[in-house]
Protein backbone atom coordinates (compact mmCIF):
# COMPACT_ATOMS: atom_id res chain seq x y z
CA UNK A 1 44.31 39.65 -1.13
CA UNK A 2 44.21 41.44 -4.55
CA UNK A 3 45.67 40.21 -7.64
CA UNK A 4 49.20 41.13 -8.33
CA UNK A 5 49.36 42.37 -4.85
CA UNK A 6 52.37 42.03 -2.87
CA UNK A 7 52.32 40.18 0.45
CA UNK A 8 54.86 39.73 3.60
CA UNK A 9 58.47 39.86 2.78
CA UNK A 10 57.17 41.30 -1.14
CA UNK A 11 55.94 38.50 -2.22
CA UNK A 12 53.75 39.04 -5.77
CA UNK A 13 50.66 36.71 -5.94
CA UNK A 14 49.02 35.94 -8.83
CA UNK A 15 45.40 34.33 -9.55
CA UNK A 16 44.78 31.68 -12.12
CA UNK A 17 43.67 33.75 -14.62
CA UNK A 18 46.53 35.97 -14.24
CA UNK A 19 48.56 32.89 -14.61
CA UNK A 20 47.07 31.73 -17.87
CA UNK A 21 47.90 34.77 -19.31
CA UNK A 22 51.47 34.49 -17.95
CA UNK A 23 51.87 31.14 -19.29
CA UNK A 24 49.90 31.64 -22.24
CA UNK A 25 48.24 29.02 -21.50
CA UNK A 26 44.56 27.51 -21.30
CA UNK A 27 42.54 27.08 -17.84
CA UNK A 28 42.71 23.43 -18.32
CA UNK A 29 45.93 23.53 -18.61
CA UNK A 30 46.85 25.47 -15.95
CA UNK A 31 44.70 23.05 -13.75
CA UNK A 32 46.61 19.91 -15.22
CA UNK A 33 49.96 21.66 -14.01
CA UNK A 34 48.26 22.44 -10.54
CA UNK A 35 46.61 18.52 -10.40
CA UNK A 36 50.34 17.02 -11.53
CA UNK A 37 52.12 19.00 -8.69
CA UNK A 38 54.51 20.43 -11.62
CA UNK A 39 52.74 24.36 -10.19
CA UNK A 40 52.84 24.97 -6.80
CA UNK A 41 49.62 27.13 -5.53
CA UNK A 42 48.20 28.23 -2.40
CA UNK A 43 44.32 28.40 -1.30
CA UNK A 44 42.78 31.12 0.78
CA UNK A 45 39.37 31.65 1.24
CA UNK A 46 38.12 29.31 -1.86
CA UNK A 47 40.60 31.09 -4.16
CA UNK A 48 43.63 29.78 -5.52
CA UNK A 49 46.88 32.01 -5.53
CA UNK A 50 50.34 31.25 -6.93
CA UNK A 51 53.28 32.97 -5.96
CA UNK A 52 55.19 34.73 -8.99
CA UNK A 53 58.46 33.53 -7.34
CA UNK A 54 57.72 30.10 -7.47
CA UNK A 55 56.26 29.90 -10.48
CA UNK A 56 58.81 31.19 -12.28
CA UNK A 57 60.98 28.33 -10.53
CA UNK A 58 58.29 25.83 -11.63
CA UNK A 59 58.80 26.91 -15.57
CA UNK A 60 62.65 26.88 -15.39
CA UNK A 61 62.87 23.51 -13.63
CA UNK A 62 62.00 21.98 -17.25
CA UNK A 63 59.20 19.43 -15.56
CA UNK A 64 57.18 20.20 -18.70
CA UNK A 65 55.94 23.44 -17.98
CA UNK A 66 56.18 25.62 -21.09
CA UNK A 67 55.68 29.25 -20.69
């Protein structure tokens, strides 16, 4: 799976570091989110991937996620 490819059903994933830039937002921090359960993320193959969907559900749901 590629970066900012789409998946079943059009589904955008996004890597870490494409989330950092997203967020604006430092690798630690993006790992603190992931570690507190306030991002939800998916593993494959050693990689972490976050859906685009859900993550912009995770930043409106005000648990302290700031984009």
């Amino acid at each position: 799976m590629e970066k900012g490819k789409k998946g079943p059903e059009g589904t955008r994933w996004l890597t870490k570091q494409d989330v950092m830039k997203y967020l604006s937002a430092s690798k630690r921090a993006v790992e603190n989110y992931m570690a507190s359960g306030k991002l939800r993320y998916y593993r494959l193959a050693g990689r972490v991937y976050f859906d685009i969907n859900e993550l912009d559900e995770d930043v409106r749901g005000g648990d302290g996620v700031t984009p």
